[in-house]
N, C-alpha and C. Protein backbone atom coordinates (compact mmCIF):
# COMPACT_ATOMS: atom_id res chain seq x y z
N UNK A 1 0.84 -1.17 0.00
CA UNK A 1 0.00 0.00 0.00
C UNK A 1 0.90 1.24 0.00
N UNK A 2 0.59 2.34 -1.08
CA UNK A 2 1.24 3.77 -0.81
C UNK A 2 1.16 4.18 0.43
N UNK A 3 2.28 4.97 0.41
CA UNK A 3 2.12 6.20 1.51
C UNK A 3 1.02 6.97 1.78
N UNK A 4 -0.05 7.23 2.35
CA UNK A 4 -0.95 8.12 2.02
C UNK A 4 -2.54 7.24 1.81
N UNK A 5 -2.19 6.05 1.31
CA UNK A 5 -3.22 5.26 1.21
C UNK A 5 -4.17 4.50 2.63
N UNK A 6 -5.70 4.42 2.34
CA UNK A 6 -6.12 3.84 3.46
C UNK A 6 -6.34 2.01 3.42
N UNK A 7 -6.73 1.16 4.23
CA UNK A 7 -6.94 0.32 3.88
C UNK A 7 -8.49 0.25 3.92
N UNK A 8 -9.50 -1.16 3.17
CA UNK A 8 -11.08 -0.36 3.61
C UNK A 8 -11.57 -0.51 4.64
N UNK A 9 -10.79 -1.67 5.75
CA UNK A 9 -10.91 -1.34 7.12
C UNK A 9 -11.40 0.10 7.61
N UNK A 10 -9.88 0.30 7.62
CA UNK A 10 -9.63 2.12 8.04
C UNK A 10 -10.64 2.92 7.56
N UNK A 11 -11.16 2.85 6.10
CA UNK A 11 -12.21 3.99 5.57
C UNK A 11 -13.22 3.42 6.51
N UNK A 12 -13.85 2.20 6.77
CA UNK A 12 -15.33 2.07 7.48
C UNK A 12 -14.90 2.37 8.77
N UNK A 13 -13.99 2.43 9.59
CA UNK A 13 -13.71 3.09 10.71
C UNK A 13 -14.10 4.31 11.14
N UNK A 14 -13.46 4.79 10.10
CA UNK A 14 -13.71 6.07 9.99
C UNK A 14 -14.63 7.24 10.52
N UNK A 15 -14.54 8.26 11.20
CA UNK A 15 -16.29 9.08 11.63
C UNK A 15 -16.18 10.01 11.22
N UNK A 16 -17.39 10.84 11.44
CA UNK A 16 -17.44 11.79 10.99
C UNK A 16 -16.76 12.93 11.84
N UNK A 17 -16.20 13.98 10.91
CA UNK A 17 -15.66 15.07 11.42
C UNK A 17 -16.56 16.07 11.42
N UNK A 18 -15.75 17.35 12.31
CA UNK A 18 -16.53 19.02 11.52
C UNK A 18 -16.57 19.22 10.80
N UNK A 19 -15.65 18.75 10.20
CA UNK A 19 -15.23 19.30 8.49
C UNK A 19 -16.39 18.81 7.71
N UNK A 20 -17.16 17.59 7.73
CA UNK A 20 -17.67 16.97 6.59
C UNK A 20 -18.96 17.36 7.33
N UNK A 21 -19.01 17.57 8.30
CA UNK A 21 -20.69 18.03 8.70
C UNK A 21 -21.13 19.58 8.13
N UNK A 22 -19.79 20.32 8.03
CA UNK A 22 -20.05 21.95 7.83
C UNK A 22 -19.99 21.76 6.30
N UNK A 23 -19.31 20.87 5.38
CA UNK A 23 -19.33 20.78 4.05
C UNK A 23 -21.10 19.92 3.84
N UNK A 24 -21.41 19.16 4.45
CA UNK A 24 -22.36 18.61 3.86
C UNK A 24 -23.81 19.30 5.15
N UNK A 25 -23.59 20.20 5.42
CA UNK A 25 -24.48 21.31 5.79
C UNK A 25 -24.86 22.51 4.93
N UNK A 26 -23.47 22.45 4.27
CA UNK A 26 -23.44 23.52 2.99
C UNK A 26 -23.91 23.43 1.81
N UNK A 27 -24.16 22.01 1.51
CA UNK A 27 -24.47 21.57 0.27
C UNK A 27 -26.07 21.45 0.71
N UNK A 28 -26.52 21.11 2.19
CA UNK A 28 -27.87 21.06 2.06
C UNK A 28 -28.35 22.60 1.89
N UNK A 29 -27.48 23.58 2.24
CA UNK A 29 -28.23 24.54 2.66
C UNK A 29 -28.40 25.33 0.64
N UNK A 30 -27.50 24.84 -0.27
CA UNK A 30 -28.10 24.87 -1.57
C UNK A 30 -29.27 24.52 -1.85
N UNK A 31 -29.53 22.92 -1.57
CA UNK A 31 -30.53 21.91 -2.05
C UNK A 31 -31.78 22.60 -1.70
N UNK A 32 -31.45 22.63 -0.09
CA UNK A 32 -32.68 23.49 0.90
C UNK A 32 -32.81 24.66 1.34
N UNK A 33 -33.16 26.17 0.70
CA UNK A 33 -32.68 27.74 1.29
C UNK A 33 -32.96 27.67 2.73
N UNK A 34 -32.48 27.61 3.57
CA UNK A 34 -32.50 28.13 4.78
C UNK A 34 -32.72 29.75 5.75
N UNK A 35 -33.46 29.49 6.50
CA UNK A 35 -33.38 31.49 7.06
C UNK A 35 -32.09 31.70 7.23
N UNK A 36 -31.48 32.64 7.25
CA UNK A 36 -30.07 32.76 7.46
C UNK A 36 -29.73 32.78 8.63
N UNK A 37 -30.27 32.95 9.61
CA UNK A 37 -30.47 32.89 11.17
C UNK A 37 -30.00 31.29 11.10
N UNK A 38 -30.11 30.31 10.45
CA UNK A 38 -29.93 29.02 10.64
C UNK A 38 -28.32 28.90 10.13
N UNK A 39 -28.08 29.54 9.52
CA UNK A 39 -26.66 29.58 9.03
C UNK A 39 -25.22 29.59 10.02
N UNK A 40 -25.27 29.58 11.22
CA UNK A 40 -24.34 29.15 12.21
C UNK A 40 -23.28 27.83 12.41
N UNK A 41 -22.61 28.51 13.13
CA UNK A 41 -21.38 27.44 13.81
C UNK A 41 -21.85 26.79 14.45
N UNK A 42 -22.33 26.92 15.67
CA UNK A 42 -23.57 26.35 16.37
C UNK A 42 -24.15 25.14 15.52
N UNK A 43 -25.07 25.50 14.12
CA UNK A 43 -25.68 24.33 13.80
C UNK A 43 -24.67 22.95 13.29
N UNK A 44 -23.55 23.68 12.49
CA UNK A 44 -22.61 22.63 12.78
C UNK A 44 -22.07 21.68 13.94
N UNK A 45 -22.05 22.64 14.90
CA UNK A 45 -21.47 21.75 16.24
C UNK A 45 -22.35 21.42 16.89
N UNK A 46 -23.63 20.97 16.82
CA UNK A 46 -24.55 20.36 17.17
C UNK A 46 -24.72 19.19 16.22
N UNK A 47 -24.50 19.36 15.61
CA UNK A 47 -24.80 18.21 14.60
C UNK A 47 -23.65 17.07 14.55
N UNK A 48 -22.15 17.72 14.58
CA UNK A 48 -20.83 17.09 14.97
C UNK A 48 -21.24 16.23 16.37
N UNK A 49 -21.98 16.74 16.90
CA UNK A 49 -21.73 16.45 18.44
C UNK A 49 -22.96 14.91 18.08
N UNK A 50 -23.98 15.04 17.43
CA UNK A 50 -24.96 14.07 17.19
C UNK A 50 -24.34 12.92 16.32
N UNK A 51 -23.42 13.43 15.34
CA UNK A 51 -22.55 12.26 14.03
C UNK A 51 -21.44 11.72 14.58
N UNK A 52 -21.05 12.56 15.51
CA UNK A 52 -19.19 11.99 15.42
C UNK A 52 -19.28 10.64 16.00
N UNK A 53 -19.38 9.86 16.25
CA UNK A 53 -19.52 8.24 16.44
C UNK A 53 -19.95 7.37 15.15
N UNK A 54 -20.55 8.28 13.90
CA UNK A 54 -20.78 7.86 13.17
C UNK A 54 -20.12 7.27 11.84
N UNK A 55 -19.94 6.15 11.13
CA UNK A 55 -19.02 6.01 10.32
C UNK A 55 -19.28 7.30 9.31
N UNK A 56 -18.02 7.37 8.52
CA UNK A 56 -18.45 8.66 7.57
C UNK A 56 -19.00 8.10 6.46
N UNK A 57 -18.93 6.66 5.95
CA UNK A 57 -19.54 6.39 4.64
C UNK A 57 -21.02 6.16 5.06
N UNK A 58 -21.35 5.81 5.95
CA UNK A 58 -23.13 5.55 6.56
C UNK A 58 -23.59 7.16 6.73
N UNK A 59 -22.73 7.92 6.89
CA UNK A 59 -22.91 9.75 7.21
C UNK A 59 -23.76 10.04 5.75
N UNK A 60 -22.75 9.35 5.07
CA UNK A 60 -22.32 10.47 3.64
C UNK A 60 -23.74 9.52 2.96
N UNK A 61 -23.98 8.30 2.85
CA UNK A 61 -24.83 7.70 2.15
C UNK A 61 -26.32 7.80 2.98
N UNK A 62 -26.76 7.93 4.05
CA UNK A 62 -27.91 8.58 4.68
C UNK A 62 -28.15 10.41 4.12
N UNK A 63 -26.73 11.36 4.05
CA UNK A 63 -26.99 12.62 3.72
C UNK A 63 -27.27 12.07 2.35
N UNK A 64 -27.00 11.55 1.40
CA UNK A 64 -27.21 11.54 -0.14
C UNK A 64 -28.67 11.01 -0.73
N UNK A 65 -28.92 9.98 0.89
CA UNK A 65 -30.75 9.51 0.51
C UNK A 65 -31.45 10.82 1.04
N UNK A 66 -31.22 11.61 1.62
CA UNK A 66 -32.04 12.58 2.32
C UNK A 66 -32.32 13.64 1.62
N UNK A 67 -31.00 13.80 0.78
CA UNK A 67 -31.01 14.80 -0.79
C UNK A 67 -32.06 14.44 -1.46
N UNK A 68 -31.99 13.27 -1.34
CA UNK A 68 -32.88 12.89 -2.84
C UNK A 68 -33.82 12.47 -2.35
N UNK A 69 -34.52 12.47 -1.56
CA UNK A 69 -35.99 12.12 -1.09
C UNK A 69 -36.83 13.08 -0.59
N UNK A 70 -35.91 13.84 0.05
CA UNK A 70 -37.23 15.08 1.49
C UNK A 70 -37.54 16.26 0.61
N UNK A 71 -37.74 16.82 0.43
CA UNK A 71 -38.41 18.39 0.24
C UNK A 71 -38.09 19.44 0.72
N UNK A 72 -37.65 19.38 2.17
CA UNK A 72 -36.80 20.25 2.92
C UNK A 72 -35.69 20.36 3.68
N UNK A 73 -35.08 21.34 4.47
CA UNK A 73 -33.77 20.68 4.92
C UNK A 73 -33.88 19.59 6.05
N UNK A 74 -33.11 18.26 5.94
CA UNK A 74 -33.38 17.72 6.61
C UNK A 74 -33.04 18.12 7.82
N UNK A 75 -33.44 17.23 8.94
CA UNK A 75 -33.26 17.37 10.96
C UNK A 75 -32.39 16.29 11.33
N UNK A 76 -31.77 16.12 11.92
CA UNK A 76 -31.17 15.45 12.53
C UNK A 76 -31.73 14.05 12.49
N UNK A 77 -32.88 14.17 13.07
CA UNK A 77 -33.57 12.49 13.36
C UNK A 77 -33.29 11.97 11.75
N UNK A 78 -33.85 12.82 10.67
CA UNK A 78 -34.45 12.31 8.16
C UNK A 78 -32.62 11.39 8.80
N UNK A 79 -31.66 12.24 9.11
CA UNK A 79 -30.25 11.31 8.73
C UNK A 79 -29.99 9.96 9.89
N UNK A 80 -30.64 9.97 10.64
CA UNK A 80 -30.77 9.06 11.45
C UNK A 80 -31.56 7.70 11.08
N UNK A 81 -32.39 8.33 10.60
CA UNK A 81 -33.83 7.46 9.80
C UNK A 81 -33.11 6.95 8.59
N UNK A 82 -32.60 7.73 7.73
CA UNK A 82 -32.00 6.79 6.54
C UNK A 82 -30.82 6.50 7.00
N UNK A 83 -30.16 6.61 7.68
CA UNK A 83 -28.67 5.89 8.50
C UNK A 83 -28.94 4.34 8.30
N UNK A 84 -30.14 3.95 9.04
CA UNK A 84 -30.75 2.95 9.68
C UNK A 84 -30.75 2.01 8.04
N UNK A 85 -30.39 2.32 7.17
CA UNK A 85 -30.65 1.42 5.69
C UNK A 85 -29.04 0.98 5.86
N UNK A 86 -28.48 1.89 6.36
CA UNK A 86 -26.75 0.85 6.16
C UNK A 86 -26.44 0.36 7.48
């Protein structure tokens, strides 16, 4: 294995960070306009604080069913609910 490389152990290990909650907060907040009042650090680190135990590929594939199914921005519980498929 390269330098730099993971094994797929390591990727399903993996959890979620800030980083990927404030990037894939950002992308909902395209999908879904938000009041801007919702636009906080805060909603990130609430949400970090609810994912981080979470693998990041079960993160990333619950945020991608939630894109494509809900109507609005999802809540905490829509990624919890489609979590529950992986």
């Amino acid at each position: 294995m390269a330098r730099g490389d993971i094994s797929l152990i390591e990727a399903f290990s993996m959890k979620v960070t800030q980083e990927l909650v404030e990037l894939t907060l950002s992308r909902f907040a395209v999908l879904f306009p938000v009041p801007e009042h919702s636009k906080t650090p805060e909603l990130a680190s609430v949400w970090h604080g609810l994912f981080n135990d979470m693998g990041i590929e079960v993160f990333n594939a619950a945020c991608r069913d939630c894109a494509m199914e809900l109507k609005s921005f999802p809540l905490p519980a829509d990624v919890h609910r489609f979590a529950g498929a992986y």
